[in-house]
Protein backbone atom coordinates (compact mmCIF):
# COMPACT_ATOMS: atom_id res chain seq x y z
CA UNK A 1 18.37 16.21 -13.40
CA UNK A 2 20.74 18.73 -11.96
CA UNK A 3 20.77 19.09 -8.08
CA UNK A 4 21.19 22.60 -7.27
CA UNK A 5 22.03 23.20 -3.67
CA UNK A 6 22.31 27.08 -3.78
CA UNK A 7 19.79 28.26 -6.32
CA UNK A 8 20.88 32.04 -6.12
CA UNK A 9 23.96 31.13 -7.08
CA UNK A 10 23.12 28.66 -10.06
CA UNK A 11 20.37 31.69 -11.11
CA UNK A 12 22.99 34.11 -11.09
CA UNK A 13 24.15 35.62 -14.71
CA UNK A 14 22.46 35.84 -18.05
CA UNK A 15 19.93 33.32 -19.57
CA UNK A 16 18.63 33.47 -22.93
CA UNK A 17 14.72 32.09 -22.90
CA UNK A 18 12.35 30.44 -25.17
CA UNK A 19 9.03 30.16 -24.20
CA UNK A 20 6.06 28.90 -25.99
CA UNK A 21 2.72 30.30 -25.21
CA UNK A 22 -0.58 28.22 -25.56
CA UNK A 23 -4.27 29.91 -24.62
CA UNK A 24 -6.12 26.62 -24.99
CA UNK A 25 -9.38 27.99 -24.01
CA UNK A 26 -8.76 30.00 -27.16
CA UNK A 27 -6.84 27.57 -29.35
CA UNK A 28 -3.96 30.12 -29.84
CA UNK A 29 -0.46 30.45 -29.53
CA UNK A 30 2.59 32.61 -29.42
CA UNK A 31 6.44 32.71 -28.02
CA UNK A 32 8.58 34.91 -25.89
CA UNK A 33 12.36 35.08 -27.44
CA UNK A 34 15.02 37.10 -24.87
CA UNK A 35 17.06 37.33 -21.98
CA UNK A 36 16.26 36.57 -18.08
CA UNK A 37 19.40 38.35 -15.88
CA UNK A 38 19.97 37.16 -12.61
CA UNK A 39 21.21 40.21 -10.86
CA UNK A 40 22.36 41.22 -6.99
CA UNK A 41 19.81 43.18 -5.64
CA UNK A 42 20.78 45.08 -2.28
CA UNK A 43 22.50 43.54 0.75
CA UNK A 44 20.44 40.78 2.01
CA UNK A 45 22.04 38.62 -1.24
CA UNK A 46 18.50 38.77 -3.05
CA UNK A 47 18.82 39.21 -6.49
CA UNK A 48 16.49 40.71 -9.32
CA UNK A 49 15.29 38.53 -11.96
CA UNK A 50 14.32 40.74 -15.25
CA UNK A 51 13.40 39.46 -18.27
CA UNK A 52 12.99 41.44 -21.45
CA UNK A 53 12.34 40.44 -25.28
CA UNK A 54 9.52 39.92 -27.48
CA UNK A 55 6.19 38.12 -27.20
CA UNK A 56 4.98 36.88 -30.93
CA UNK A 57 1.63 36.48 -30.78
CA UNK A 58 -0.68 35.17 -33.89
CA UNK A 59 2.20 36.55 -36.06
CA UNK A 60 2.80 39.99 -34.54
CA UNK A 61 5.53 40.96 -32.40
CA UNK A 62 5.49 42.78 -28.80
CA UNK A 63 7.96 44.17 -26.48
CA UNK A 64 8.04 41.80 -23.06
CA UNK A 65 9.30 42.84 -19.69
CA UNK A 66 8.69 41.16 -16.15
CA UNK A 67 10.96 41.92 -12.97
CA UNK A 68 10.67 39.30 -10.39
CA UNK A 69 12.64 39.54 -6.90
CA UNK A 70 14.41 36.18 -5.56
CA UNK A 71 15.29 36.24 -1.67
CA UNK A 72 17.92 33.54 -1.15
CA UNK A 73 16.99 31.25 2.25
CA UNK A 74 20.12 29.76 4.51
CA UNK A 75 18.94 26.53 2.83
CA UNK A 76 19.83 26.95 -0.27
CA UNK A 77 16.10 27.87 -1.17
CA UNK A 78 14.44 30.99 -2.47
CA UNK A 79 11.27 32.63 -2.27
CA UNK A 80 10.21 34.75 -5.18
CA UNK A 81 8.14 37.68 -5.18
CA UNK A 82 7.03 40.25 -7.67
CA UNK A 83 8.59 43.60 -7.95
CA UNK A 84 6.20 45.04 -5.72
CA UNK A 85 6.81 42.82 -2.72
CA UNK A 86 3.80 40.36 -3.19
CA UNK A 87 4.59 36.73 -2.56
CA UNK A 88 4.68 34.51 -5.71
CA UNK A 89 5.87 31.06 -4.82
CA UNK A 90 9.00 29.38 -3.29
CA UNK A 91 12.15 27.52 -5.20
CA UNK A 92 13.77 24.81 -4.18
CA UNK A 93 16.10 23.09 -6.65
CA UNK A 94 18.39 20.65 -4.29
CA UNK A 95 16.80 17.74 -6.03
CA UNK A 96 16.84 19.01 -9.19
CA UNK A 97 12.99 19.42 -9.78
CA UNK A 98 10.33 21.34 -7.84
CA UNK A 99 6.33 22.24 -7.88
CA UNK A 100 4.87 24.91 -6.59
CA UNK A 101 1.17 26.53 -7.03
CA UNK A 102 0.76 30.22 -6.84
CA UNK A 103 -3.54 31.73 -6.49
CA UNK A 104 -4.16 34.52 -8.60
CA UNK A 105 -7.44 35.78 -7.61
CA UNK A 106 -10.14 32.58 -8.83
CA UNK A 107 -7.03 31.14 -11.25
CA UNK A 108 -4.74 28.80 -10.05
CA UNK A 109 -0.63 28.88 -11.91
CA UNK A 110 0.92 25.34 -11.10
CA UNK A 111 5.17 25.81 -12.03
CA UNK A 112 7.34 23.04 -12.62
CA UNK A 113 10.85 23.86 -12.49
CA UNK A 114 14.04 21.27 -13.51
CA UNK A 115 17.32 21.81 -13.59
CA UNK A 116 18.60 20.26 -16.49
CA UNK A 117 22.18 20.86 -16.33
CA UNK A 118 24.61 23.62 -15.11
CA UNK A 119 23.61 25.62 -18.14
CA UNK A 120 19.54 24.68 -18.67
CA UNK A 121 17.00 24.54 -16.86
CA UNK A 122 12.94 24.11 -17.65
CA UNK A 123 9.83 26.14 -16.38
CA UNK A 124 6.24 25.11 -17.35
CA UNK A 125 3.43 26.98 -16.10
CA UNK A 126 -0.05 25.35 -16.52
CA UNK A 127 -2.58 27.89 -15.62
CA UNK A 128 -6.44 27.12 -15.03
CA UNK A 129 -9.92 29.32 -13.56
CA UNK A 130 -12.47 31.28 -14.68
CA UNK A 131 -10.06 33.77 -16.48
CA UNK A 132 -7.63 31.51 -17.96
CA UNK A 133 -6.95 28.13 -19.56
CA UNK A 134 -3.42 28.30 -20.24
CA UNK A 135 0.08 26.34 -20.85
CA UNK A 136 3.64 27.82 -20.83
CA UNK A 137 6.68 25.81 -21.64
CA UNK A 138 10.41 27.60 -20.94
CA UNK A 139 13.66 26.80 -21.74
CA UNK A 140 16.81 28.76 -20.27
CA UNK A 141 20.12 28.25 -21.43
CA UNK A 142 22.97 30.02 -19.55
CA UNK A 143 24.88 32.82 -21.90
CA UNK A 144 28.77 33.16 -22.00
């Protein structure tokens, strides 16, 4: 593992991301090909995190967008929240690895994040309720 003690400043930049999809209530699965930027976001050092690319899904391709919002702590941690200004879950990467769990109404999303190296890190996001039964596996590798 990679320890990370500032992870706004490791997150800043372009990533390129690969993310396989699995709806195991379903027994599908797609991927999510594209680009997460890492970008300064007004004057309290936050910094906008947008990805944008293409879902595949059983064969057929989709535009994908998400815009997240990562607020930088004295610490060296982050909390993340969605574009609107909801909470989504905290970061801290000074070890290399971290867990969180985010509720989303009855469903529960459980991330794993490691920092592989100055130029990778992993996401998986294992979500389980009543409304979904699902698994996603990221990779990020650092552009340029």
């Amino acid at each position: 593992m990679h320890l990370v003690p500032d992870v706004a400043a490791y997150l800043t930049g372009r990533w390129h991301v690969e993310r396989a999809v699995y709806d195991l209530r379903a027994g599908t699965e797609g991927s999510f090909r594209g680009t997460a930027d890492f970008t300064p976001d007004g004057p309290d050092g936050a910094l906008c995190h947008t990805e944008e690319g293409e879902l595949t899904w059983e064969g057929v391709g989709y535009p994908a967008t998400r815009t997240l919002r990562l607020r930088p702590e004295p610490d060296g941690t982050a909390t993340v929240t969605f574009a609107d200004g909801r909470p989504f879950h905290d970061l801290d990467l000074r070890t290399g690895h971290w867990t969180t769990v985010h509720p989303c109404a009855a469903d529960r999303y459980e991330g794993v994040f490691t920092a592989v190296a100055a130029d990778r890190w992993h996401l998986e996001w294992r979500v389980t309720g009543p409304a979904k039964d699902q698994l996603l596996r990221s990779v990020y590798r650092r552009t340029g």
